[in-house]
C-alpha atoms as a PDB file:
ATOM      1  CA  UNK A   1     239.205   4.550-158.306  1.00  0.00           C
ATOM      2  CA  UNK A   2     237.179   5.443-161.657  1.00  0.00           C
ATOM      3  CA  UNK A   3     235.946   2.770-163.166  1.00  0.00           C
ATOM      4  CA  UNK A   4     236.442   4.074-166.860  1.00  0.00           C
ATOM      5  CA  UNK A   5     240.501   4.243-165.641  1.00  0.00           C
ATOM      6  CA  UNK A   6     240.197   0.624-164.783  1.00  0.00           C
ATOM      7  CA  UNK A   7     238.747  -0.434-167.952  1.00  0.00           C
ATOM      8  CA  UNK A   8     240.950   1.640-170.126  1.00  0.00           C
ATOM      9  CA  UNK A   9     244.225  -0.097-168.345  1.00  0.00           C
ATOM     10  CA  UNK A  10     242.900  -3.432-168.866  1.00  0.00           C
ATOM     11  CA  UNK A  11     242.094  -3.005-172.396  1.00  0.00           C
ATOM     12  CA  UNK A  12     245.067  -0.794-173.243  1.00  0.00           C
ATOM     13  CA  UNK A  13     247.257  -3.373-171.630  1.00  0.00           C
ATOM     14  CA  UNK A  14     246.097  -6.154-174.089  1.00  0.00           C
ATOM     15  CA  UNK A  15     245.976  -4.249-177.065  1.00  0.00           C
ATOM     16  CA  UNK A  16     249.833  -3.598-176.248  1.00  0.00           C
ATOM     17  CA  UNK A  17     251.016  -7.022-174.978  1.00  0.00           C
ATOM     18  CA  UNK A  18     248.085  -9.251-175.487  1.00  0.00           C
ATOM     19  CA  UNK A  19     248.283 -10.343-171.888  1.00  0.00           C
ATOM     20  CA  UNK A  20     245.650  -9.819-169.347  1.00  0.00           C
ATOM     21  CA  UNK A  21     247.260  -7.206-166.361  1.00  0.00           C
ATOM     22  CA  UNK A  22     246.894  -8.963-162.896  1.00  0.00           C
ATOM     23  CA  UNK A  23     245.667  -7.601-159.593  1.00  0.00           C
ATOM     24  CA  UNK A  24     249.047  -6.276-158.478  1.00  0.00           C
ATOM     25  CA  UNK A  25     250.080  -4.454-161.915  1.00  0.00           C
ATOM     26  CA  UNK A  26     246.276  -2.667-162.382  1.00  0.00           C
ATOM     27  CA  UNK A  27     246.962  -1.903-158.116  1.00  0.00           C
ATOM     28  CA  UNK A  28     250.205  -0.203-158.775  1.00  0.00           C
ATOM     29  CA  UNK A  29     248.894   1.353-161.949  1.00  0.00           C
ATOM     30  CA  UNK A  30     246.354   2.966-160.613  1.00  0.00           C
ATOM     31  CA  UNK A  31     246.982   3.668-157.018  1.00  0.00           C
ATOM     32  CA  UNK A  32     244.354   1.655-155.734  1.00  0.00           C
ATOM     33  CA  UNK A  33     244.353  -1.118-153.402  1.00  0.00           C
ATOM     34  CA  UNK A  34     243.648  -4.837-154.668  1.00  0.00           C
ATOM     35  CA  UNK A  35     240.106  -4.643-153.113  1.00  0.00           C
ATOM     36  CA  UNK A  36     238.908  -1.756-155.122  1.00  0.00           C
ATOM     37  CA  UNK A  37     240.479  -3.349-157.900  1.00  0.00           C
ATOM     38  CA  UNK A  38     238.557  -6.698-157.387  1.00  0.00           C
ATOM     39  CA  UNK A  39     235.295  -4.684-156.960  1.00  0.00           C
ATOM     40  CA  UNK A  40     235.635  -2.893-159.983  1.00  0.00           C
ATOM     41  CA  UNK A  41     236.421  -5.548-161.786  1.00  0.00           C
ATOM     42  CA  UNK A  42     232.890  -6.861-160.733  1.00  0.00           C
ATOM     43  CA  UNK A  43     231.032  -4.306-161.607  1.00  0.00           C
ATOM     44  CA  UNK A  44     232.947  -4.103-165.517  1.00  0.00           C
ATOM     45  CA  UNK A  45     231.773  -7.978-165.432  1.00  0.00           C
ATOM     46  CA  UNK A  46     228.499  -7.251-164.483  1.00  0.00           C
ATOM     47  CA  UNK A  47     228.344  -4.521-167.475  1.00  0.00           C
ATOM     48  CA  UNK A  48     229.410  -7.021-170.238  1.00  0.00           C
ATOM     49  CA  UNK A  49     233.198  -5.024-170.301  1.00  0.00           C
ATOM     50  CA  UNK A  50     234.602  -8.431-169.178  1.00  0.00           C
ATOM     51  CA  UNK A  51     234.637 -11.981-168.733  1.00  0.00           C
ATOM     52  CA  UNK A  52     236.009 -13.047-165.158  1.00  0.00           C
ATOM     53  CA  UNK A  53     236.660 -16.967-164.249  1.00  0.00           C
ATOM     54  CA  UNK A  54     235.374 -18.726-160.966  1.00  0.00           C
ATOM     55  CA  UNK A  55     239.131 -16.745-159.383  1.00  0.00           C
ATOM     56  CA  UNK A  56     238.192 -13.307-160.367  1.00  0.00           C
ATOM     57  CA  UNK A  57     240.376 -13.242-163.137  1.00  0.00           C
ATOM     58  CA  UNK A  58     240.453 -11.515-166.349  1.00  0.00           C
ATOM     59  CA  UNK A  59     239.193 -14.220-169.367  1.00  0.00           C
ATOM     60  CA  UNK A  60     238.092 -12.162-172.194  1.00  0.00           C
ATOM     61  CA  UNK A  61     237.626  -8.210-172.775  1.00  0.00           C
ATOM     62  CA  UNK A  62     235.986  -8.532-176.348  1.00  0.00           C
ATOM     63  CA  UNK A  63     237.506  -8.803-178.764  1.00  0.00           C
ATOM     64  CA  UNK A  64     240.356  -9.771-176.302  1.00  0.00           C
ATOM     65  CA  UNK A  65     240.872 -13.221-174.701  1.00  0.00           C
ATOM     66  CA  UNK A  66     243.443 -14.074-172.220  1.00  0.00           C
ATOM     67  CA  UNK A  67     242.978 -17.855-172.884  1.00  0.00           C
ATOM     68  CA  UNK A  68     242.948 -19.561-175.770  1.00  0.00           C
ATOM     69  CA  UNK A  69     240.071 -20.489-177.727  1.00  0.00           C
ATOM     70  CA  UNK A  70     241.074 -21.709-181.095  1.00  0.00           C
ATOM     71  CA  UNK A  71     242.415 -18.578-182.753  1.00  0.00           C
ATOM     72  CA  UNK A  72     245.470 -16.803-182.766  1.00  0.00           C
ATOM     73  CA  UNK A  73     246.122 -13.499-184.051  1.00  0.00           C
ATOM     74  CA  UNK A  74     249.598 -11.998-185.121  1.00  0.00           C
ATOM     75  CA  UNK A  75     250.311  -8.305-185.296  1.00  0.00           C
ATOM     76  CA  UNK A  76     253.896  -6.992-186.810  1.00  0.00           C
ATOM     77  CA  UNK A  77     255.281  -7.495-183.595  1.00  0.00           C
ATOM     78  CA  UNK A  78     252.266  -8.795-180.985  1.00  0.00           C
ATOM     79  CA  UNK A  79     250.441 -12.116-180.765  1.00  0.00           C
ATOM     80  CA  UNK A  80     247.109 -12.300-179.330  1.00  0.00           C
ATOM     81  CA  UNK A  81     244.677 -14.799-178.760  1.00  0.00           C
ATOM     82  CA  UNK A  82     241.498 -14.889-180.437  1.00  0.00           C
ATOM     83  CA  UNK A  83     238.530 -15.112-178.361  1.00  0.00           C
ATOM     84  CA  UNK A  84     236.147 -16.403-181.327  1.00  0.00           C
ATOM     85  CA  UNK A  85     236.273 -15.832-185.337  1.00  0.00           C
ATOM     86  CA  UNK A  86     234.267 -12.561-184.692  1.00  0.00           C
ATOM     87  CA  UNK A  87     237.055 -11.140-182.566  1.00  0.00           C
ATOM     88  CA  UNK A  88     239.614 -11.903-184.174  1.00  0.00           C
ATOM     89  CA  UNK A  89     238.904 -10.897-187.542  1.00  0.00           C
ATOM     90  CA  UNK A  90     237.790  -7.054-185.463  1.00  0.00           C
ATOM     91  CA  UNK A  91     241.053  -6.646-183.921  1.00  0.00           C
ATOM     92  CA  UNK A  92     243.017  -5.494-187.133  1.00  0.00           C
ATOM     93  CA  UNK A  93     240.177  -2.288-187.059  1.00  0.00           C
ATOM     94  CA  UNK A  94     240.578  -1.989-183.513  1.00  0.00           C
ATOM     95  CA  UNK A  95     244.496  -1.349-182.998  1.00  0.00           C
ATOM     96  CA  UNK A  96     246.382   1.223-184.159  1.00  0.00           C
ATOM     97  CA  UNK A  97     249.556   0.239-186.345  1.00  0.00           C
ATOM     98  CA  UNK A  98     248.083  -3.338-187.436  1.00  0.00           C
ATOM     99  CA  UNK A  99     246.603  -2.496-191.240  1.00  0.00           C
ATOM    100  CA  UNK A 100     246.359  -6.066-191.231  1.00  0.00           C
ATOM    101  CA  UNK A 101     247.027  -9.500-188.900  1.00  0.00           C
ATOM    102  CA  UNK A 102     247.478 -13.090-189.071  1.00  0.00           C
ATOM    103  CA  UNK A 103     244.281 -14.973-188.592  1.00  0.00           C
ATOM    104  CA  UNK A 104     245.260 -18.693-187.889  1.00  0.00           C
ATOM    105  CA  UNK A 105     243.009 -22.160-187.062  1.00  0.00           C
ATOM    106  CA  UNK A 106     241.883 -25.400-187.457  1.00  0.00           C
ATOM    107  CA  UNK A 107     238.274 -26.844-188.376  1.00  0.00           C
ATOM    108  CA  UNK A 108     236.919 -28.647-185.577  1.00  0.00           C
ATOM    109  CA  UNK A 109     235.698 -31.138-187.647  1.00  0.00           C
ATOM    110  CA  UNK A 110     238.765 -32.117-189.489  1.00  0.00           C
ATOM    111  CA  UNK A 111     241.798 -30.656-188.361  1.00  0.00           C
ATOM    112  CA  UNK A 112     242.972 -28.770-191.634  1.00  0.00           C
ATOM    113  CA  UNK A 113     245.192 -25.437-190.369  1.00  0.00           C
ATOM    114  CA  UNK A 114     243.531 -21.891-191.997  1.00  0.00           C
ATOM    115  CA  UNK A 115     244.931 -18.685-192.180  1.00  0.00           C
ATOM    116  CA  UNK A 116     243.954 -15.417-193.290  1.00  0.00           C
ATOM    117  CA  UNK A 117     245.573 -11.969-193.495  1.00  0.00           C
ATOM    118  CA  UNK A 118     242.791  -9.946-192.580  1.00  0.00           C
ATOM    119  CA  UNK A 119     242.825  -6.070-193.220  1.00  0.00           C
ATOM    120  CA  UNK A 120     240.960  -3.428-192.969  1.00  0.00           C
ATOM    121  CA  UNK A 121     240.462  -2.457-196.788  1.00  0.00           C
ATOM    122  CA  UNK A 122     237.916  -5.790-197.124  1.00  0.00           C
ATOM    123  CA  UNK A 123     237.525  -9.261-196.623  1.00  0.00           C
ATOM    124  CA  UNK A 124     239.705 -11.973-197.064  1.00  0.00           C
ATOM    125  CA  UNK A 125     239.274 -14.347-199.655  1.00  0.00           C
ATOM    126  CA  UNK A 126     238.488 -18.236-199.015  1.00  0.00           C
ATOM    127  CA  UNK A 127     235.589 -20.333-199.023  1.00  0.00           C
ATOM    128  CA  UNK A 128     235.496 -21.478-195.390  1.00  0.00           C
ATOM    129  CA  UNK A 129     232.501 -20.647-193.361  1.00  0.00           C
ATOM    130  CA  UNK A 130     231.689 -19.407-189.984  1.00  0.00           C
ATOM    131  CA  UNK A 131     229.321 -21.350-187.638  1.00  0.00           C
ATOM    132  CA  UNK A 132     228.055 -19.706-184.766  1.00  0.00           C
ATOM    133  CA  UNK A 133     226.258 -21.954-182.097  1.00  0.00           C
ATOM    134  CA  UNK A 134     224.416 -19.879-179.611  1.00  0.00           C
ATOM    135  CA  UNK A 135     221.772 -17.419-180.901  1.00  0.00           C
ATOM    136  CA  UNK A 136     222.427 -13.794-179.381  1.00  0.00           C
ATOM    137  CA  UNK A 137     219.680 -13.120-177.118  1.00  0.00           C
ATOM    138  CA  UNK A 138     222.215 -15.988-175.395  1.00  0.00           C
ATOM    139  CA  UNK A 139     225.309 -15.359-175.528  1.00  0.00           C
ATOM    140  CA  UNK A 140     226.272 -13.803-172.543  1.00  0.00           C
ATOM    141  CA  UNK A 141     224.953 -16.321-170.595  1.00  0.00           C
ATOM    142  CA  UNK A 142     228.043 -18.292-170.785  1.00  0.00           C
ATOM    143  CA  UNK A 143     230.216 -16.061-173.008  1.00  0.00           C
ATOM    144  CA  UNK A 144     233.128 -18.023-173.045  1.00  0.00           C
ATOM    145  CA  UNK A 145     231.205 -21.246-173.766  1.00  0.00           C
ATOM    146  CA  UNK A 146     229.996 -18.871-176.763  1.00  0.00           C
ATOM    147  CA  UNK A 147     232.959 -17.549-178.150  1.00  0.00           C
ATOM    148  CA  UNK A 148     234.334 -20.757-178.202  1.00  0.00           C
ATOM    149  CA  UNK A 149     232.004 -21.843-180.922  1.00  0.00           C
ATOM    150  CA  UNK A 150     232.124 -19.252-182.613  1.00  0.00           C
ATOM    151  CA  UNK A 151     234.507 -21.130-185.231  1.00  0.00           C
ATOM    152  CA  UNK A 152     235.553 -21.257-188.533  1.00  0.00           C
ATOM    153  CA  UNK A 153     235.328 -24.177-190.963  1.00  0.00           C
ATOM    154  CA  UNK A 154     236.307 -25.676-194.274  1.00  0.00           C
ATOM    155  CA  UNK A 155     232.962 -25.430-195.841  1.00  0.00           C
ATOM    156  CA  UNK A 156     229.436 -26.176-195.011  1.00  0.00           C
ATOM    157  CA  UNK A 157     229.813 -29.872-195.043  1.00  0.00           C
ATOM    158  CA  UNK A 158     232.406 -29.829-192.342  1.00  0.00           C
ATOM    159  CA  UNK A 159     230.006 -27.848-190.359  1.00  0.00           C
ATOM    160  CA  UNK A 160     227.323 -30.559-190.793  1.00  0.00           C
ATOM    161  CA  UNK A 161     229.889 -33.481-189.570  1.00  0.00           C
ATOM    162  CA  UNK A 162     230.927 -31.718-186.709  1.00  0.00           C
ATOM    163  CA  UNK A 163     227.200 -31.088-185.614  1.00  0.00           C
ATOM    164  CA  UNK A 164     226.615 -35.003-186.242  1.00  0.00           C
ATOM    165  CA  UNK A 165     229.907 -36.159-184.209  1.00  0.00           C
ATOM    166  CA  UNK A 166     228.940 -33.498-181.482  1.00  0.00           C
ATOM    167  CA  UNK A 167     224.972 -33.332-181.565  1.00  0.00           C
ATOM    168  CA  UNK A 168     224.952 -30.260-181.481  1.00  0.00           C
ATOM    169  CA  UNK A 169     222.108 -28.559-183.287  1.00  0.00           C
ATOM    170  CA  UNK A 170     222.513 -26.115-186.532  1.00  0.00           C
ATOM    171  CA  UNK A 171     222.970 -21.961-185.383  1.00  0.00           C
ATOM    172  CA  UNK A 172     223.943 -19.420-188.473  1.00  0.00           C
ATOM    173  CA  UNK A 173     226.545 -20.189-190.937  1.00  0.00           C
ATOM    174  CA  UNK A 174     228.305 -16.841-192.881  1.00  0.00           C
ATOM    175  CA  UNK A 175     230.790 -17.018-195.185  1.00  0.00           C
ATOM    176  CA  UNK A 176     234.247 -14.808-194.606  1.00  0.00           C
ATOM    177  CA  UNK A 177     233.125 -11.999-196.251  1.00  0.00           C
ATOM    178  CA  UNK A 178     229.582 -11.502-193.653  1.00  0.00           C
ATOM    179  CA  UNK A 179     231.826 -12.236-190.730  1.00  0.00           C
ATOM    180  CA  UNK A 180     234.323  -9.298-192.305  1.00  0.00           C
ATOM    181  CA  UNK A 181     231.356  -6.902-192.199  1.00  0.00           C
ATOM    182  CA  UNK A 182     229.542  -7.863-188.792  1.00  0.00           C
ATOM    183  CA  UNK A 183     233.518  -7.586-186.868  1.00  0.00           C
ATOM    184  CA  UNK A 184     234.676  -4.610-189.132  1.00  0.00           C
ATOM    185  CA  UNK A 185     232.897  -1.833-186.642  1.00  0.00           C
ATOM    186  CA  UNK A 186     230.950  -3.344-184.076  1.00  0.00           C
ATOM    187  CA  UNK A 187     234.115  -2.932-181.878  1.00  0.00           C
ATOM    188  CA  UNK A 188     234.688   1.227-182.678  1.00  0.00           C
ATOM    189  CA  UNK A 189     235.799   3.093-180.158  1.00  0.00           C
ATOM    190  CA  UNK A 190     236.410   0.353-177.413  1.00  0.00           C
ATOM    191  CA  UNK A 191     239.740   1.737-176.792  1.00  0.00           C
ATOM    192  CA  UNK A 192     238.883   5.622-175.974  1.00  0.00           C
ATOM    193  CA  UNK A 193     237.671   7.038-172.641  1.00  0.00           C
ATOM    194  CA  UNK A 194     233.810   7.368-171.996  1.00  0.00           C
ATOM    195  CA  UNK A 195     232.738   3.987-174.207  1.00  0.00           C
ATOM    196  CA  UNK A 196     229.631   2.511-174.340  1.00  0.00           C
ATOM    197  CA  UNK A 197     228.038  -0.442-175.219  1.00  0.00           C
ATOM    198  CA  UNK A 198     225.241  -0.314-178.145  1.00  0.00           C
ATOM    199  CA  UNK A 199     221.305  -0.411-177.061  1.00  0.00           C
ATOM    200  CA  UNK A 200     219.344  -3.347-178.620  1.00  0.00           C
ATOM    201  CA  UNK A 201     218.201  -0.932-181.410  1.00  0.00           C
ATOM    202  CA  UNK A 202     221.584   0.365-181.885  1.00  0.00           C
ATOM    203  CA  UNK A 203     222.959  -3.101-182.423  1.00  0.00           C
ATOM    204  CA  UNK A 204     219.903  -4.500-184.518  1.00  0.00           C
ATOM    205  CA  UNK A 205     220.672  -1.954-186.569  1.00  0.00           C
ATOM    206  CA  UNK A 206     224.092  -2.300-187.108  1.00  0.00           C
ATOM    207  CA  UNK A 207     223.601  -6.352-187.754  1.00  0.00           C
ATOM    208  CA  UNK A 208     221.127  -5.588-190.501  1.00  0.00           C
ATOM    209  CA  UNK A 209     223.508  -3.421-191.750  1.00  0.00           C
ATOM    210  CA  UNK A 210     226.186  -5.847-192.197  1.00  0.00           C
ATOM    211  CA  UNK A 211     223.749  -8.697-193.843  1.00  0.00           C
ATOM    212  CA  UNK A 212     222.301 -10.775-191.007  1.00  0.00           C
ATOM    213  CA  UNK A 213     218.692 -11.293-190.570  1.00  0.00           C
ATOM    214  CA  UNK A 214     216.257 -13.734-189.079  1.00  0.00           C
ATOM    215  CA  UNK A 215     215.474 -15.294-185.377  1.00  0.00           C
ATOM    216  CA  UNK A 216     219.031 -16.407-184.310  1.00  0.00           C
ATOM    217  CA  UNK A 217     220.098 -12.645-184.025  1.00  0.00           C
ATOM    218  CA  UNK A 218     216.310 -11.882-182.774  1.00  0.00           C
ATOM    219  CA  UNK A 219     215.458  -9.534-186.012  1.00  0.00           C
END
Protein backbone atom coordinates (compact mmCIF):
# COMPACT_ATOMS: atom_id res chain seq x y z
CA UNK A 1 0.00 0.00 0.00
CA UNK A 2 1.51 3.62 -0.87
CA UNK A 3 1.50 5.68 1.71
CA UNK A 4 0.74 8.96 -0.34
CA UNK A 5 -2.73 6.79 -1.44
CA UNK A 6 -3.45 6.45 2.20
CA UNK A 7 -3.06 9.98 3.03
CA UNK A 8 -4.85 11.30 0.04
CA UNK A 9 -8.10 8.99 1.06
CA UNK A 10 -8.05 10.20 4.48
CA UNK A 11 -7.86 13.74 3.66
CA UNK A 12 -10.06 13.58 0.56
CA UNK A 13 -12.61 11.80 2.65
CA UNK A 14 -12.91 14.77 5.14
CA UNK A 15 -12.76 17.44 2.84
CA UNK A 16 -15.96 15.65 1.26
CA UNK A 17 -17.92 14.53 4.37
CA UNK A 18 -16.02 15.99 7.22
CA UNK A 19 -15.86 12.60 8.86
CA UNK A 20 -12.76 10.73 9.59
CA UNK A 21 -12.82 7.16 7.23
CA UNK A 22 -12.38 4.11 9.62
CA UNK A 23 -10.16 1.07 9.31
CA UNK A 24 -12.65 -0.97 7.30
CA UNK A 25 -13.68 1.88 4.65
CA UNK A 26 -9.67 3.04 3.98
CA UNK A 27 -9.23 -1.32 3.86
CA UNK A 28 -11.81 -1.67 1.20
CA UNK A 29 -10.71 1.53 -0.47
CA UNK A 30 -7.58 0.67 -1.00
CA UNK A 31 -7.24 -3.02 -1.18
CA UNK A 32 -5.20 -3.39 1.71
CA UNK A 33 -5.65 -5.32 4.74
CA UNK A 34 -6.44 -3.50 8.21
CA UNK A 35 -2.79 -4.16 9.34
CA UNK A 36 -1.14 -2.27 6.60
CA UNK A 37 -3.65 0.21 7.13
CA UNK A 38 -2.85 0.57 10.92
CA UNK A 39 0.90 0.71 10.05
CA UNK A 40 0.58 3.34 7.71
CA UNK A 41 -1.36 5.19 9.65
CA UNK A 42 1.69 5.18 12.09
CA UNK A 43 4.07 6.18 10.07
CA UNK A 44 1.60 9.46 8.60
CA UNK A 45 1.45 10.11 12.60
CA UNK A 46 4.90 9.91 13.03
CA UNK A 47 5.35 12.51 9.96
CA UNK A 48 3.02 15.20 11.49
CA UNK A 49 0.14 14.11 8.51
CA UNK A 50 -2.04 13.08 11.51
CA UNK A 51 -3.14 13.06 14.92
CA UNK A 52 -4.06 9.40 16.19
CA UNK A 53 -5.75 8.82 19.85
CA UNK A 54 -4.49 6.17 22.48
CA UNK A 55 -7.02 3.51 19.83
CA UNK A 56 -5.23 4.29 16.69
CA UNK A 57 -7.77 6.42 15.48
CA UNK A 58 -7.91 9.30 13.24
CA UNK A 59 -8.20 12.82 15.59
CA UNK A 60 -7.07 15.57 13.45
CA UNK A 61 -5.47 15.79 9.76
CA UNK A 62 -4.75 19.67 9.88
CA UNK A 63 -6.72 21.66 9.25
CA UNK A 64 -9.19 18.71 9.79
CA UNK A 65 -10.47 17.44 13.18
CA UNK A 66 -12.65 14.52 13.70
CA UNK A 67 -13.57 15.71 17.26
CA UNK A 68 -14.65 18.69 18.34
CA UNK A 69 -12.67 21.38 19.68
CA UNK A 70 -14.64 24.53 19.91
CA UNK A 71 -15.20 25.44 16.28
CA UNK A 72 -17.46 24.50 13.72
CA UNK A 73 -17.24 25.20 10.19
CA UNK A 74 -20.19 25.22 7.58
CA UNK A 75 -19.69 24.79 3.87
CA UNK A 76 -22.88 25.23 1.33
CA UNK A 77 -23.70 21.85 1.99
CA UNK A 78 -20.82 20.22 4.57
CA UNK A 79 -20.16 20.83 8.26
CA UNK A 80 -16.85 20.28 9.66
CA UNK A 81 -15.30 20.61 12.81
CA UNK A 82 -12.71 23.00 13.50
CA UNK A 83 -9.62 21.75 14.95
CA UNK A 84 -8.41 25.33 16.31
CA UNK A 85 -9.12 29.10 14.99
CA UNK A 86 -6.08 28.59 12.62
CA UNK A 87 -7.79 25.70 10.87
CA UNK A 88 -10.72 26.72 10.55
CA UNK A 89 -10.40 30.02 9.19
CA UNK A 90 -7.72 27.84 6.28
CA UNK A 91 -10.31 25.52 5.24
CA UNK A 92 -12.38 28.00 3.00
CA UNK A 93 -8.70 28.25 0.82
CA UNK A 94 -8.28 24.70 1.08
CA UNK A 95 -11.61 23.18 -0.56
CA UNK A 96 -12.75 23.55 -3.73
CA UNK A 97 -16.43 25.00 -4.13
CA UNK A 98 -16.43 26.82 -0.54
CA UNK A 99 -15.53 30.74 -1.61
CA UNK A 100 -16.46 31.21 1.81
CA UNK A 101 -17.73 29.19 5.28
CA UNK A 102 -19.34 29.66 8.49
CA UNK A 103 -16.90 30.19 11.27
CA UNK A 104 -18.87 29.71 14.61
CA UNK A 105 -17.74 29.86 18.67
CA UNK A 106 -17.82 30.88 21.97
CA UNK A 107 -15.13 32.81 24.19
CA UNK A 108 -13.91 30.65 26.80
CA UNK A 109 -13.99 33.23 29.11
CA UNK A 110 -17.50 34.37 28.80
CA UNK A 111 -19.62 32.38 26.76
CA UNK A 112 -20.73 35.03 24.04
CA UNK A 113 -21.47 32.89 20.51
CA UNK A 114 -19.10 34.45 17.35
CA UNK A 115 -19.39 33.92 13.90
CA UNK A 116 -17.65 34.85 10.91
CA UNK A 117 -18.07 34.26 7.17
CA UNK A 118 -14.67 33.82 6.24
CA UNK A 119 -13.57 33.98 2.47
CA UNK A 120 -10.94 33.89 0.57
CA UNK A 121 -10.91 37.57 -0.90
CA UNK A 122 -9.69 38.90 2.90
CA UNK A 123 -10.35 38.91 6.37
CA UNK A 124 -13.34 39.12 8.21
CA UNK A 125 -14.21 41.99 10.08
CA UNK A 126 -14.61 42.01 14.08
CA UNK A 127 -12.61 42.97 16.88
CA UNK A 128 -12.18 39.62 18.66
CA UNK A 129 -8.75 38.30 19.12
CA UNK A 130 -6.94 35.10 18.81
CA UNK A 131 -4.91 33.64 21.76
CA UNK A 132 -2.65 30.99 21.11
CA UNK A 133 -1.20 29.11 24.23
CA UNK A 134 1.66 26.92 23.28
CA UNK A 135 4.66 28.52 21.49
CA UNK A 136 5.52 26.48 18.18
CA UNK A 137 8.72 24.89 18.76
CA UNK A 138 5.78 22.95 21.04
CA UNK A 139 3.09 22.25 19.53
CA UNK A 140 3.28 18.96 18.34
CA UNK A 141 4.07 17.70 21.45
CA UNK A 142 0.53 17.36 22.37
CA UNK A 143 -1.19 18.72 19.24
CA UNK A 144 -4.53 18.27 20.23
CA UNK A 145 -3.93 19.80 23.68
CA UNK A 146 -2.62 22.71 21.25
CA UNK A 147 -5.21 23.18 18.89
CA UNK A 148 -7.53 23.26 21.50
CA UNK A 149 -6.25 26.57 22.69
CA UNK A 150 -5.86 27.87 19.91
CA UNK A 151 -9.18 30.03 20.50
CA UNK A 152 -10.83 32.98 19.70
CA UNK A 153 -12.04 35.71 22.06
CA UNK A 154 -14.07 38.83 22.57
CA UNK A 155 -11.20 41.13 23.02
CA UNK A 156 -8.01 41.27 24.89
CA UNK A 157 -9.56 41.63 28.25
CA UNK A 158 -11.42 38.40 27.96
CA UNK A 159 -8.18 36.84 27.16
CA UNK A 160 -6.65 38.22 30.40
CA UNK A 161 -9.74 36.76 32.63
CA UNK A 162 -9.57 33.55 31.20
CA UNK A 163 -5.70 33.32 31.89
CA UNK A 164 -6.55 34.52 35.62
CA UNK A 165 -9.57 31.90 36.13
CA UNK A 166 -7.29 29.20 34.42
CA UNK A 167 -3.58 30.22 35.39
CA UNK A 168 -2.55 29.79 32.53
CA UNK A 169 0.28 32.02 31.42
CA UNK A 170 0.07 34.77 28.40
CA UNK A 171 1.21 33.07 24.58
CA UNK A 172 0.53 35.52 21.34
CA UNK A 173 -2.61 37.35 20.86
CA UNK A 174 -3.54 38.41 16.84
CA UNK A 175 -6.34 40.05 15.87
CA UNK A 176 -8.72 38.40 12.90
CA UNK A 177 -7.09 39.93 10.28
CA UNK A 178 -3.14 38.23 11.32
CA UNK A 179 -4.89 34.96 11.90
CA UNK A 180 -6.56 35.53 8.13
CA UNK A 181 -3.02 35.87 6.75
CA UNK A 182 -0.99 33.14 8.81
CA UNK A 183 -4.21 30.29 7.76
CA UNK A 184 -4.76 31.85 4.21
CA UNK A 185 -1.73 29.56 2.57
CA UNK A 186 0.09 27.73 5.03
CA UNK A 187 -2.29 24.80 4.14
CA UNK A 188 -1.63 24.96 -0.08
CA UNK A 189 -1.56 22.04 -1.69
CA UNK A 190 -2.48 19.57 1.21
CA UNK A 191 -5.00 18.00 -0.93
CA UNK A 192 -2.79 16.97 -4.18
CA UNK A 193 -0.56 13.89 -4.55
CA UNK A 194 3.25 14.17 -3.62
CA UNK A 195 2.72 16.95 -0.55
CA UNK A 196 5.09 18.00 1.71
CA UNK A 197 5.44 19.57 4.79
CA UNK A 198 7.51 23.06 4.93
CA UNK A 199 11.33 22.98 6.36
CA UNK A 200 11.89 25.29 9.40
CA UNK A 201 13.19 27.98 6.94
CA UNK A 202 10.38 27.47 4.66
CA UNK A 203 7.89 28.05 7.42
CA UNK A 204 9.86 30.97 9.23
CA UNK A 205 9.57 32.47 6.23
CA UNK A 206 6.19 32.20 5.47
CA UNK A 207 5.21 33.41 9.30
CA UNK A 208 7.21 36.56 8.79
CA UNK A 209 5.46 36.94 5.83
CA UNK A 210 2.11 37.00 7.26
CA UNK A 211 3.13 39.51 10.33
CA UNK A 212 4.35 37.36 13.23
CA UNK A 213 7.61 37.88 14.84
CA UNK A 214 9.37 37.31 18.11
CA UNK A 215 10.31 34.12 20.48
CA UNK A 216 6.86 32.35 20.70
CA UNK A 217 7.14 31.39 16.91
CA UNK A 218 11.14 31.01 17.52
CA UNK A 219 12.06 34.07 14.96
Amino acid sequence: MDREDLRLAIYQALSRTGRAPGLNDLSRELGADQAAVTGGLHELAQARHLALDAGGQIVMAHPFSAVPLGFSVMGAETLWWGGCAWDSFALPHLLAGEDSVLVATRCPACGRAHAWDVGRDGPPEGEQVAHFLVPAARMWDDVVHTCRNQRLFCSPDCVTAWLAATGLERGYVMDLATLWRLAAHWYDGRLERGYVRREPARAAAYLRSVGLSGSFWGL
